[in-house]
Protein backbone atom coordinates (compact mmCIF):
# COMPACT_ATOMS: atom_id res chain seq x y z
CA UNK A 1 0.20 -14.60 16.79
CA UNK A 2 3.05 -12.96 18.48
CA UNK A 3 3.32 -8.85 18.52
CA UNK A 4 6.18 -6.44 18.35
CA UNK A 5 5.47 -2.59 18.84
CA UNK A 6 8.31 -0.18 17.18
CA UNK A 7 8.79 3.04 18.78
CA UNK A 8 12.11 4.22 16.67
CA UNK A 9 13.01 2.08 13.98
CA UNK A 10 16.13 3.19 13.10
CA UNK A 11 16.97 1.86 16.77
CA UNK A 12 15.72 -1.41 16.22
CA UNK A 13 18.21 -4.57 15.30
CA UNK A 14 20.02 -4.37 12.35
CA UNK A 15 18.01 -6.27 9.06
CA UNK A 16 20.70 -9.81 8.04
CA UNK A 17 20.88 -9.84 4.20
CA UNK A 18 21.82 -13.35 4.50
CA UNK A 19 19.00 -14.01 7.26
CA UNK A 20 15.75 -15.49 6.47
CA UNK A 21 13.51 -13.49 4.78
CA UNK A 22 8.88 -13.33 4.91
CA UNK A 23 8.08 -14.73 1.35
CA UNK A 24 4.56 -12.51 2.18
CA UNK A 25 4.55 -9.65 3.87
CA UNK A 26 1.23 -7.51 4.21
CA UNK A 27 0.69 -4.19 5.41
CA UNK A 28 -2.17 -2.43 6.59
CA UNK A 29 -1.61 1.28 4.87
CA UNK A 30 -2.23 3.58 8.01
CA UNK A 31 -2.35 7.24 8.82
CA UNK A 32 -2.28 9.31 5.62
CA UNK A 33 -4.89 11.48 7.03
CA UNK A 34 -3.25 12.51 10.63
CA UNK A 35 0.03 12.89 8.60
CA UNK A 36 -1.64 15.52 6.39
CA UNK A 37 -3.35 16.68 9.30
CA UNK A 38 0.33 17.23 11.50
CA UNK A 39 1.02 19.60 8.52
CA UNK A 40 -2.08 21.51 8.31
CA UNK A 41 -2.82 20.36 4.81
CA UNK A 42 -6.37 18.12 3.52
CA UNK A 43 -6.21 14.62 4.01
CA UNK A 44 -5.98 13.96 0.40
CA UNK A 45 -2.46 15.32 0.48
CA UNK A 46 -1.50 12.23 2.73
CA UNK A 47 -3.26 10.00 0.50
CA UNK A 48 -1.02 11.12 -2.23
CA UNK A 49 2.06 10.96 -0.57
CA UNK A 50 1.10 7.69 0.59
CA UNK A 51 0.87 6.57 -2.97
CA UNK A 52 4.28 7.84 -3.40
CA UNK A 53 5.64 5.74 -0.18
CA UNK A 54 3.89 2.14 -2.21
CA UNK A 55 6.42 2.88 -4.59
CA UNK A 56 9.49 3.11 -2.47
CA UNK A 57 8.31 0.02 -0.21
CA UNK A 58 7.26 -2.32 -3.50
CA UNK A 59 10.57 -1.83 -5.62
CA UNK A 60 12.42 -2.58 -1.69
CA UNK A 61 10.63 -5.42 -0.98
CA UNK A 62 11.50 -6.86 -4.36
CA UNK A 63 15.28 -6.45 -3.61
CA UNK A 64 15.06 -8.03 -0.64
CA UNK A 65 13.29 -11.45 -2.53
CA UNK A 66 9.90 -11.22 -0.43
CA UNK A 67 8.18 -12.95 -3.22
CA UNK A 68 4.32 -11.21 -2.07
CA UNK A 69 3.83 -7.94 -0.77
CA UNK A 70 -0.15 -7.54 -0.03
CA UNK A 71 -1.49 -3.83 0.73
CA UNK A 72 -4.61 -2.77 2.17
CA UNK A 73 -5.27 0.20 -0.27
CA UNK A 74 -9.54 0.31 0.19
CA UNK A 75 -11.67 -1.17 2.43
CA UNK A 76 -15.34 -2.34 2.13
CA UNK A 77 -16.25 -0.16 5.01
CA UNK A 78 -13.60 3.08 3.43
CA UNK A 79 -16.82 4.06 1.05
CA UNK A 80 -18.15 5.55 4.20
CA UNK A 81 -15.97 8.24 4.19
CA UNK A 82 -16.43 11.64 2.88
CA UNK A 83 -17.13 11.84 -1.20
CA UNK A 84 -14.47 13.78 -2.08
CA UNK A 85 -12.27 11.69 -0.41
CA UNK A 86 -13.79 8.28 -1.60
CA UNK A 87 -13.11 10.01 -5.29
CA UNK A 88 -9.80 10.96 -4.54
CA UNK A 89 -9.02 7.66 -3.50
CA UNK A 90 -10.17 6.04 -6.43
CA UNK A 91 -8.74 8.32 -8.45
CA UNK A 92 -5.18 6.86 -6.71
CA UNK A 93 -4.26 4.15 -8.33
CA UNK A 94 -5.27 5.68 -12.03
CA UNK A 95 -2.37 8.12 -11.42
CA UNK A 96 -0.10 5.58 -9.89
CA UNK A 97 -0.25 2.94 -12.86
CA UNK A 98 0.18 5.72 -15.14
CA UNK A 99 3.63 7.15 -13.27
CA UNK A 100 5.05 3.70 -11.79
CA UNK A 101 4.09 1.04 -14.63
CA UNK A 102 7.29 2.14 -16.18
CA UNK A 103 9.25 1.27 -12.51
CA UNK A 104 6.99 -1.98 -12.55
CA UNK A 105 8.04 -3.54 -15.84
CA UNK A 106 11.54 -2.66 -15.14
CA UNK A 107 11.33 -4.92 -11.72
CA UNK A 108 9.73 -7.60 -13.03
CA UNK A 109 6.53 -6.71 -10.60
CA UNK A 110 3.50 -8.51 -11.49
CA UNK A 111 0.27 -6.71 -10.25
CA UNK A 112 -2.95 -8.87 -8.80
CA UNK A 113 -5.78 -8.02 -6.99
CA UNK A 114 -7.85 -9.47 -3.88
CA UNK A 115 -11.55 -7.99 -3.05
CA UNK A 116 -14.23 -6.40 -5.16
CA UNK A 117 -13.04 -4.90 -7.83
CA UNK A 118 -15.69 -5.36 -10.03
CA UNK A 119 -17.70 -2.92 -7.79
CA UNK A 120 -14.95 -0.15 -8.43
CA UNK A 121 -15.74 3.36 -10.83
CA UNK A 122 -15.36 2.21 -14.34
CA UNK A 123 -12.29 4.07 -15.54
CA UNK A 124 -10.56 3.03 -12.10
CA UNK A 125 -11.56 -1.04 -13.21
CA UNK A 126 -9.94 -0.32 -16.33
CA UNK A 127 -6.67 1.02 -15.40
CA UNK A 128 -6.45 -1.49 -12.73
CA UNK A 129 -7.67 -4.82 -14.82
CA UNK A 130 -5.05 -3.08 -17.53
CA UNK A 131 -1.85 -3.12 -14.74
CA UNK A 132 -2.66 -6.61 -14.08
CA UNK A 133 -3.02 -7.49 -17.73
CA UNK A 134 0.27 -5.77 -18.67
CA UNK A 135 2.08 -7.27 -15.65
CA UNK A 136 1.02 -10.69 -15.85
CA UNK A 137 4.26 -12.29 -17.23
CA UNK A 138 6.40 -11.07 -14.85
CA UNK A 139 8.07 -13.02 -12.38
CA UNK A 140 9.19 -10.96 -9.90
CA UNK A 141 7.90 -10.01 -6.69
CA UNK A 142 3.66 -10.20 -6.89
CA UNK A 143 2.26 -6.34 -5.75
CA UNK A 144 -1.11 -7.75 -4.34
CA UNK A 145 -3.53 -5.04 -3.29
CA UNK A 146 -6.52 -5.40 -1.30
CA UNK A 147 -9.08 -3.12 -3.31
CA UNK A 148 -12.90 -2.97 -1.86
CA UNK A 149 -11.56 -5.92 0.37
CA UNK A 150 -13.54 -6.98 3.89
CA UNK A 151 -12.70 -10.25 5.67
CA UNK A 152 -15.47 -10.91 7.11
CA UNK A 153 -17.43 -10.46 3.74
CA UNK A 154 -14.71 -12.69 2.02
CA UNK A 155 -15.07 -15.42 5.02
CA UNK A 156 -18.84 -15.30 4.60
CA UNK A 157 -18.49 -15.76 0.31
CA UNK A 158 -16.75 -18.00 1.12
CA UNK A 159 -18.95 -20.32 2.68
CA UNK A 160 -21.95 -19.89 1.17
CA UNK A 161 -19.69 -20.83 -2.08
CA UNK A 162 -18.94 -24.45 0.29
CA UNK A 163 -22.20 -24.72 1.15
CA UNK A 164 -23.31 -24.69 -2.86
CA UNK A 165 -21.10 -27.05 -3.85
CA UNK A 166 -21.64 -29.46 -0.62
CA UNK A 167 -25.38 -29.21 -1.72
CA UNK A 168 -24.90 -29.98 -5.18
CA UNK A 169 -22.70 -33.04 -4.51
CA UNK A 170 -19.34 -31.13 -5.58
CA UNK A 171 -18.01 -31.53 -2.42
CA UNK A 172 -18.71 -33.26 0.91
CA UNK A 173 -18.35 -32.30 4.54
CA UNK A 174 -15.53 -34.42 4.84
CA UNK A 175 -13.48 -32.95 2.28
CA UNK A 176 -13.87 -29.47 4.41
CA UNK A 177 -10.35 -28.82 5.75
CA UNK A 178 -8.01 -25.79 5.93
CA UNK A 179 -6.93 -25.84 2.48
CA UNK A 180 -10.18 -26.60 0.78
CA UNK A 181 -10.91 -23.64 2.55
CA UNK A 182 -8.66 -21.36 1.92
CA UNK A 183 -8.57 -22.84 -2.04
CA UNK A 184 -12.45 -20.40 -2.04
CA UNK A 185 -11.12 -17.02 -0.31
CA UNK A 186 -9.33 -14.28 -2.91
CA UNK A 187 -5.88 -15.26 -1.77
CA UNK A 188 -5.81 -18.85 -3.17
CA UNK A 189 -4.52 -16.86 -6.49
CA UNK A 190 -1.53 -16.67 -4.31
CA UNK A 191 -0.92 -20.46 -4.26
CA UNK A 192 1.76 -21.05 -1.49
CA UNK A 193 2.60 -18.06 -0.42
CA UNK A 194 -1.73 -16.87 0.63
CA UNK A 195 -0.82 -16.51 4.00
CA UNK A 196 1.54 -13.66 4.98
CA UNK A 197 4.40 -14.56 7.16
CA UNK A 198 4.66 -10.88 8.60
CA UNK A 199 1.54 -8.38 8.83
CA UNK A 200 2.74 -4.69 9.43
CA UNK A 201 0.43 -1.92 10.58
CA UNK A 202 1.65 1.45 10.83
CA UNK A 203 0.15 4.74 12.37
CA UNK A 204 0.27 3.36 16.22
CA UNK A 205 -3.02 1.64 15.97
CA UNK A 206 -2.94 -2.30 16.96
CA UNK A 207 -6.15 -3.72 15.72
CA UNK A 208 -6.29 -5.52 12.17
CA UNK A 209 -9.24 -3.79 10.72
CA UNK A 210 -10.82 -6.59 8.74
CA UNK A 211 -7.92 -7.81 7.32
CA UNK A 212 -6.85 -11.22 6.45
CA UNK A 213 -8.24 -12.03 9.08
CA UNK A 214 -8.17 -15.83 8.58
CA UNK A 215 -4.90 -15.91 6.38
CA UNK A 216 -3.11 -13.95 9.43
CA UNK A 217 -3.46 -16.86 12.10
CA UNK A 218 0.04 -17.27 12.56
CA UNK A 219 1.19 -13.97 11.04
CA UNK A 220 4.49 -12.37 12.81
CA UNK A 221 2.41 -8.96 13.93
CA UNK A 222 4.90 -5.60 13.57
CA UNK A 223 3.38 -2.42 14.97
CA UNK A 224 5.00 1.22 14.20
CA UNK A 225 4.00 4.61 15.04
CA UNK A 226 5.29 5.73 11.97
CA UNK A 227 2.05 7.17 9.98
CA UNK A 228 2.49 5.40 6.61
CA UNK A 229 3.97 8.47 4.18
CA UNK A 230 7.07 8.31 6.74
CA UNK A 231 7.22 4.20 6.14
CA UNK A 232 10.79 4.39 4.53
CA UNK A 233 13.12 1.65 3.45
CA UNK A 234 14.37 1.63 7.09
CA UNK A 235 11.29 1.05 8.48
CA UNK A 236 11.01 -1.87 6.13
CA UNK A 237 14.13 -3.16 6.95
CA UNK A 238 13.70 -2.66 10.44
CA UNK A 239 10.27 -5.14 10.34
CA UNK A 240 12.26 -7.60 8.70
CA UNK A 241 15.06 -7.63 11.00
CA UNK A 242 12.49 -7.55 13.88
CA UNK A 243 10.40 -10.76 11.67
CA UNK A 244 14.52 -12.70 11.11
CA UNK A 245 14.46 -12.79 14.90
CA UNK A 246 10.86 -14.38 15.96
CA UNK A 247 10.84 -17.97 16.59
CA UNK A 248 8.06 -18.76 14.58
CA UNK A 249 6.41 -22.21 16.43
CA UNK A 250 2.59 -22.72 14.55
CA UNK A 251 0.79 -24.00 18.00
CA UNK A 252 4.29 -26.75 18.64
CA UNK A 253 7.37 -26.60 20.73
């Protein structure tokens, strides 16, 4: 798991068009609030600038040919925070699939899901299960986001869906590898591409916050202290020139 920590960007080396590219990149969504905050206005104000910044960064990475971009848009633990906020939140990506779909067809961006979404507000489901449904044809770059998504939860589901099926003869300890594995978390949808090549966390903060935590195991790590409303194209760029230059090893030589 190797870590980079970006102070400027825009200072960084230049991003190779012709250089290899992260089929799946995932970011971890951070600092709406503090960004707000810096311009003594509500947190929600961050939020919705934020939503505005998913925009820029999805119809980017799809020029650039990363085939998955995951984000981490709600957590399991995120209901914790203040109601107005939590309702705010979900009242997100209602407004963005009502203002971007348009953007999405046009890009050939196929929308799909990873955590609980079943456990969402009802008209937030619906708007949601409707992007995917509208989307699902496409075959352009796949806009994955994490929505009421916990790792640890997902890691534990997952095993006590094993352990069912070991116990009912569906499958025996033996057969337990890697991929069997993986095949029972949410990002088997994802097929080859479940594990993200590059994991980018903005805000300053260098933890991953229950976050693919298994799928990241040998995930290129990018740090920023941009707060995620300032995440620009740059920025983007500037991971992905920082990702073209790792030498990525998995454990060898």
């Amino acid at each position: 798991m190797a870590l980079f920590k970006s102070e400027n960007p825009k200072t960084e080396m230049p991003f190779d068009e012709n250089g290899i590219v992260p089929a799946h990149v995932a970011i971890i969504m951070d600092g709406n609030g503090r960004w707000a905050k810096k311009k003594l206005m509500p947190r929600v104000y961050g939020h919705k600038e934020g939503m505005n910044t998913v925009k820029r960064i999805a119809i980017e990475a799809s020029g650039l040919d990363v085939k998955v971009l995951t984000l981490y848009a709600f957590s399991t633990e995120n209901w914790k925070r203040p109601t107005d906020e939590v309702n705010f939140l979900m009242g997100l990506p209602i407004d963005f699939f009502d203002v971007f779909m348009p953007e999405l067809m046009q890009n050939n961006i196929k929308v799909t899901t990873i955590g609980w979404i079943d456990q969402l507000p009802e008209k937030t489901l619906k708007v949601v299960q409707n992007a995917i449904e509208k989307t699902k044809d496409n075959t352009g770059l796949i806009l994955n986001f994490a929505l009421n998504y916990g790792s640890r939860a997902e890691i534990l589901q997952a095993t006590k869906m094993i352990a069912r099926d070991v116990a009912t003869g569906k499958l025996s300890e033996d057969e337990i590898t890697d991929e069997v594995f993986s095949g029972y978390l949410f990002t088997s949808v994802l097929g080859e591409w479940q594990d993200p090549d590059l994991l980018i966390r903005t805000s300053g903060e260098i933890r991953l916050s229950n976050f693919l935590l298994w799928q990241a195991a040998y995930s290129e790590m990018y740090f920023t202290e941009e707060f995620w409303p300032d995440f620009s194209t740059t920025s983007l760029r500037a991971a992905l020139a920082e990702y073209q230059h790792r030498n990525r090893r998995f454990g060898g030589i």
